[in-house]
Protein backbone atom coordinates (compact mmCIF):
# COMPACT_ATOMS: atom_id res chain seq x y z
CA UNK A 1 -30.20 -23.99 -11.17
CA UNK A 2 -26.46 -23.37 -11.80
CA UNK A 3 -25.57 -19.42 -11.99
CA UNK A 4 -23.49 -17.82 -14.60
CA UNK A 5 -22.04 -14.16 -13.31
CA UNK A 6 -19.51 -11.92 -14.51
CA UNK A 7 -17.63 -9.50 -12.86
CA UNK A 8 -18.64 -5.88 -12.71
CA UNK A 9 -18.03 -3.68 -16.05
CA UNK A 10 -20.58 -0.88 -15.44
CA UNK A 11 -23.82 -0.80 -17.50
CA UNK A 12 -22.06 1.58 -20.07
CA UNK A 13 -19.19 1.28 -21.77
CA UNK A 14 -15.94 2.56 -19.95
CA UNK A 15 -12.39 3.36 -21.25
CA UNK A 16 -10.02 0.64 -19.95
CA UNK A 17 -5.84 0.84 -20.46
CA UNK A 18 -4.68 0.40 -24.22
CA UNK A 19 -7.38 2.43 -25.75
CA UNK A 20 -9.65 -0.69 -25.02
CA UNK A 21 -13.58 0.40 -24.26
CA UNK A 22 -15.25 -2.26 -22.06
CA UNK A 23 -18.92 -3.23 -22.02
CA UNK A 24 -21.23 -5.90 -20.17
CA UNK A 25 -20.16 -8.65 -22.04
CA UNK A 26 -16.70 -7.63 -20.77
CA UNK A 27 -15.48 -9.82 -17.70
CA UNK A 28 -14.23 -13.23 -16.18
CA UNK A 29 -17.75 -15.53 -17.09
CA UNK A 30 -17.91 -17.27 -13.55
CA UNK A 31 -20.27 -20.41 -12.90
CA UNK A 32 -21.19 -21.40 -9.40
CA UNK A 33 -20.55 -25.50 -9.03
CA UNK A 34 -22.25 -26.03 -6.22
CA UNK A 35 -25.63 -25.43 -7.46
CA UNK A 36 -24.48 -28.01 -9.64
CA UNK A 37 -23.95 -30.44 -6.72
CA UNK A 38 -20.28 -30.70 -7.39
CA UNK A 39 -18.32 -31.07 -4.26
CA UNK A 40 -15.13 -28.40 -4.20
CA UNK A 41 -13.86 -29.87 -1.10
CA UNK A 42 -13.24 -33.70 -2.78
CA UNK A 43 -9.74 -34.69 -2.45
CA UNK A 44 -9.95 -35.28 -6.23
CA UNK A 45 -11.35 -32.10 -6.84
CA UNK A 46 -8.06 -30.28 -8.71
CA UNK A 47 -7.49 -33.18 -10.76
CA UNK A 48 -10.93 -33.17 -12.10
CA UNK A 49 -10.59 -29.60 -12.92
CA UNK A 50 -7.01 -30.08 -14.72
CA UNK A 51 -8.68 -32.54 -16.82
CA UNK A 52 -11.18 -30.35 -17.65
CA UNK A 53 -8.83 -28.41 -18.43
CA UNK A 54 -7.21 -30.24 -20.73
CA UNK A 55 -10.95 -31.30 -22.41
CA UNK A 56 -10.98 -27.80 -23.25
CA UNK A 57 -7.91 -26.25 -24.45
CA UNK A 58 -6.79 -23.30 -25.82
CA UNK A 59 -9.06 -22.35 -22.37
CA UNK A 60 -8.14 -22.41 -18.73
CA UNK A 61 -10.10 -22.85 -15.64
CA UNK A 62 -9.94 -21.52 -12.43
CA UNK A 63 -11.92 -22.08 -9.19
CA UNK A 64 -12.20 -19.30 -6.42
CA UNK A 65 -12.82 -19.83 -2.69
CA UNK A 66 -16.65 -18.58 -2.82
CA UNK A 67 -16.85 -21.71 -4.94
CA UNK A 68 -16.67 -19.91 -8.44
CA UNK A 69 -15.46 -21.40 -11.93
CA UNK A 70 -13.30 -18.64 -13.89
CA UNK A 71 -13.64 -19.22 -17.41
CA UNK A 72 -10.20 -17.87 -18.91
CA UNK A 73 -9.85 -17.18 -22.50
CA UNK A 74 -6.15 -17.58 -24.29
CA UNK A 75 -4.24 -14.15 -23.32
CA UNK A 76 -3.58 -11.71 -25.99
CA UNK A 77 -0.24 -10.73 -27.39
CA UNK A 78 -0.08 -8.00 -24.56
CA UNK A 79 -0.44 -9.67 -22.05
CA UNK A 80 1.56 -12.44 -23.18
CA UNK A 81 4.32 -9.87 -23.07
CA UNK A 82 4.48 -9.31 -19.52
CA UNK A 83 4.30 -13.20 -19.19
CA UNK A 84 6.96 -13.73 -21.24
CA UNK A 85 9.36 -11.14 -19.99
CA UNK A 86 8.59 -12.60 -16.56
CA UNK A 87 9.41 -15.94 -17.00
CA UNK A 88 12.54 -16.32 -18.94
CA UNK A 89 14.52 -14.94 -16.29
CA UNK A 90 13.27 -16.70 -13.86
CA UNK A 91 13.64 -20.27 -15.71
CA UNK A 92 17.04 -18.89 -16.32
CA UNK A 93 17.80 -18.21 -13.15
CA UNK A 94 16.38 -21.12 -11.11
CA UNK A 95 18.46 -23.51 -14.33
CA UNK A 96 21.51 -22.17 -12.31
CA UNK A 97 20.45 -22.06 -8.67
CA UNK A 98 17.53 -24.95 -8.41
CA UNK A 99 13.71 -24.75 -7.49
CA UNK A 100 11.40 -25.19 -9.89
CA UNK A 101 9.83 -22.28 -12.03
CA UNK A 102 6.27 -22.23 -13.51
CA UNK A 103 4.52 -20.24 -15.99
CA UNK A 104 1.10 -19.29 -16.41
CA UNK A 105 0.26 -22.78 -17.51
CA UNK A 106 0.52 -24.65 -14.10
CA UNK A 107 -2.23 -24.51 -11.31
CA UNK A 108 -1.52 -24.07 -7.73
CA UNK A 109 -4.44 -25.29 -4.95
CA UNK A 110 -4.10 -22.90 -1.86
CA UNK A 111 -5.43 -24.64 1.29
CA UNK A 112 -8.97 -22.12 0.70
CA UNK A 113 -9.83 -24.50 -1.64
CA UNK A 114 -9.39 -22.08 -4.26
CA UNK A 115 -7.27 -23.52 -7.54
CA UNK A 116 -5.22 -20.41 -9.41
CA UNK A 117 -2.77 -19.93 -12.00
CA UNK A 118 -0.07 -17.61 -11.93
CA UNK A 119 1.64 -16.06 -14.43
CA UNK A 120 5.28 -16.52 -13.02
CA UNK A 121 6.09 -19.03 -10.16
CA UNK A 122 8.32 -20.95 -8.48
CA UNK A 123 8.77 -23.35 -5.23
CA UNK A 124 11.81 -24.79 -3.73
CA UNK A 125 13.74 -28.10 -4.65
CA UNK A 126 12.55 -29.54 -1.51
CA UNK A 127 8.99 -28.94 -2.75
CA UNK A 128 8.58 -29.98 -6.30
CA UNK A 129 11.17 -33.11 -5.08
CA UNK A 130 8.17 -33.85 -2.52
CA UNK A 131 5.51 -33.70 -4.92
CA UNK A 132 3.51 -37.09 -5.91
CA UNK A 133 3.21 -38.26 -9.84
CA UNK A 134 -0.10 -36.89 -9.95
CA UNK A 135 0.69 -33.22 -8.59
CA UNK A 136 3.64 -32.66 -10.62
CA UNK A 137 1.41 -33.83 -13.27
CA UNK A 138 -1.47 -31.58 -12.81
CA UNK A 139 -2.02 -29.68 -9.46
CA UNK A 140 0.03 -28.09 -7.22
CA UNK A 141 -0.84 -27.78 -3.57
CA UNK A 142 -0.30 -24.53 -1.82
CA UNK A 143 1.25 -21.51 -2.42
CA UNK A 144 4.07 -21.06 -4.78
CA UNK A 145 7.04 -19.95 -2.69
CA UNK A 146 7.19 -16.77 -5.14
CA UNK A 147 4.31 -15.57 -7.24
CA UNK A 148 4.17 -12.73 -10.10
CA UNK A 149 0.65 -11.74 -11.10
CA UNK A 150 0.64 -9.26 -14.26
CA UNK A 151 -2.36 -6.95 -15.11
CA UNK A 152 -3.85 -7.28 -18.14
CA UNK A 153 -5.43 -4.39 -19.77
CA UNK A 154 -8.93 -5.67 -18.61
CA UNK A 155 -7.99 -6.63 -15.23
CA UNK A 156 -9.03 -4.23 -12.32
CA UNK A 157 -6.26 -3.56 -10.23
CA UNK A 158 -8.56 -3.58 -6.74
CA UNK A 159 -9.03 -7.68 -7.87
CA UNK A 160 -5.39 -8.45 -8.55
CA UNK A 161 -4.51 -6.98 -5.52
CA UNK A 162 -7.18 -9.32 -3.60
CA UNK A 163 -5.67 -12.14 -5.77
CA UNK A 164 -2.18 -11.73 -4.51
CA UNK A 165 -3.67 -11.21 -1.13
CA UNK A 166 -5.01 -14.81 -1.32
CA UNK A 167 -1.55 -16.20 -2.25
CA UNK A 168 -0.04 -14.74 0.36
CA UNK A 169 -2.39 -16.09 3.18
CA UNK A 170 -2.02 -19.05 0.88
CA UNK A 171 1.69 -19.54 2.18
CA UNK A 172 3.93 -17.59 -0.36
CA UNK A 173 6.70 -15.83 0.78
CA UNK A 174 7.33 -13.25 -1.64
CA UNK A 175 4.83 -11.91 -4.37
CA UNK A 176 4.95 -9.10 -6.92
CA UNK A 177 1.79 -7.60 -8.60
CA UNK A 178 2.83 -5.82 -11.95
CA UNK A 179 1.49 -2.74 -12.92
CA UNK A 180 2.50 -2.28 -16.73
CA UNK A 181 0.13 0.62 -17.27
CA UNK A 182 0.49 2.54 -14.35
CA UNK A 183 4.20 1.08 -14.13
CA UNK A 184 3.93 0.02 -10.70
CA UNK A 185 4.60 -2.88 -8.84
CA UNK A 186 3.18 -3.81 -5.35
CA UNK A 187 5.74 -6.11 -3.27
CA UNK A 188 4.45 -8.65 -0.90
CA UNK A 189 6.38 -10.20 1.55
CA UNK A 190 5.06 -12.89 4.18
CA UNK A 191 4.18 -10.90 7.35
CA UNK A 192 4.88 -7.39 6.23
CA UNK A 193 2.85 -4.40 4.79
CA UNK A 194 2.91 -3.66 0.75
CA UNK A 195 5.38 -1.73 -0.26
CA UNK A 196 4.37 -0.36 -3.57
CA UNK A 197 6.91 0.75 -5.81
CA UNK A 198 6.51 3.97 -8.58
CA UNK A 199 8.33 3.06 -12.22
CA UNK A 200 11.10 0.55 -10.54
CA UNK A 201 13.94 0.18 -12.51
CA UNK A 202 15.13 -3.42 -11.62
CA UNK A 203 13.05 -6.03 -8.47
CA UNK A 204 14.97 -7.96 -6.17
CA UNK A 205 14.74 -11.60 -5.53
CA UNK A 206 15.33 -10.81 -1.66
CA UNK A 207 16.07 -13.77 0.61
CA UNK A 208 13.34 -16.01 -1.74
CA UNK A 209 15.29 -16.09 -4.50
CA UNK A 210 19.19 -15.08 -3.21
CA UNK A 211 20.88 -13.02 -6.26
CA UNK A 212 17.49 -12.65 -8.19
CA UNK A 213 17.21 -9.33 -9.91
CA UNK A 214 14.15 -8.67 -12.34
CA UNK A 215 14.87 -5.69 -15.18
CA UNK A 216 10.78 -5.11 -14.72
CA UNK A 217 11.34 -1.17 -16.57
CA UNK A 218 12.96 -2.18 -19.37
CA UNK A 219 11.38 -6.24 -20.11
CA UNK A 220 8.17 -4.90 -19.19
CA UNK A 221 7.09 -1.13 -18.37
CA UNK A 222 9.34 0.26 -21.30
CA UNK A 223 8.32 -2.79 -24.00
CA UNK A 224 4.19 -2.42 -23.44
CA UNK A 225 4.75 1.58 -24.15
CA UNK A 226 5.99 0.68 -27.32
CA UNK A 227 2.89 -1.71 -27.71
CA UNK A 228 0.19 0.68 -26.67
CA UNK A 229 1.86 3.95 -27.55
CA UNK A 230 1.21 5.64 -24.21
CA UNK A 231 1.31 4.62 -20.88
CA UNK A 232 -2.23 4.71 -18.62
């Protein structure tokens, strides 16, 4: 028989960042497919889960390496924020100096099988020019050559950091995990330690994304105090 699991929330309620208290019901709903005989490993695999996808909007899917379906709900006008902020300089960027930039609406397939969406991306010319109908279409395989991931209020921090772990393995070169309410930001780079960074004022692009810089205090740290009132 299929299992349905969600991720830990404690058995009693807990305080979690925006004045938001959690409970059991509280979580990413996860559903194991291989119980259901579905093979993860298909070569059609990502397609079948984009058009699931589709089947089932405003909801979004996506599929861990242990083999798990993430139920996603429709994000919230916080977290939409960070999304937001994040992406419009990027698009505006790569309009000027190429590549192709995604937002949290396209699905990447990292070579763990595992099928994620991030909430900024982008790859090189070279890459999206490379990509089949279908891919471009749908699924995107491997690692976005830069990949933002930006806590939401329910999010444990300990999972996003695993997340952006993955991409990196995955093949990306540079990453950024955004903090809003601690207003931090963890930096991955391919082959180097974390460098986590206290209330940045601006991020860099580095030698990903040449002449990239990212006004992460003031689009994002300074706009979701005014949301919640208070930092974490």
């Amino acid at each position: 028989m299929a299992t349905a699991t969600r991720s830990p929330a404690g058995a009693a309620a807990q305080s979690q960042p925006g004045g938001i208290t959690s409970s059991p019901l509280v979580g990413q709903f996860r559903l194991n497919l291989s119980a259901l005989g579905i093979d993860c490993r298909s070569p059609g695999f990502a397609e079948q889960l984009f058009r699931m996808a589709c089947d089932n909007e405003p909801y979004s899917f996506e599929f861990s390496a242990d083999g798990d379906l993430i139920v996603m709900p429709p994000t919230g006008w916080e977290s939409n924020i960070g999304e937001n902020q994040t992406n419009v300089p990027l698009a505006l960027w790569t309009n000027d100096n190429g590549g192709y930039a995604s937002s949290q609406t396209v699905a990447y397939q990292l070579h763990s099988g595992a099928v994620y969406i991030p909430d900024a991306a982008w790859i090189t010319q070279e890459r999206f020019d490379a990509l089949r109908s279908a891919e471009y279409r749908s699924t995107i395989p491997g690692a976005p050559d830069f990949v933002v991931e930006v806590r939401s209020r329910t999010d444990r921090v300990e999972a996003g950091l695993s997340k952006m772990q993955e991409w990196m393995d995955g093949g990306a070169r540079l990453g950024w995990y955004i903090d809003p309410y601690g207003r931090r930001v963890y930096v991955y780079r391919a082959g180097r330690e974390v460098e986590v960074l206290d209330n940045p004022e601006t991020l860099s692009g580095e030698d990903v994304l040449t002449g990239f810089v990212f006004e992460v205090q003031r689009l994002v740290f300074d706009r979701y105090a005014e949301l919640t009132g208070h930092g974490e």
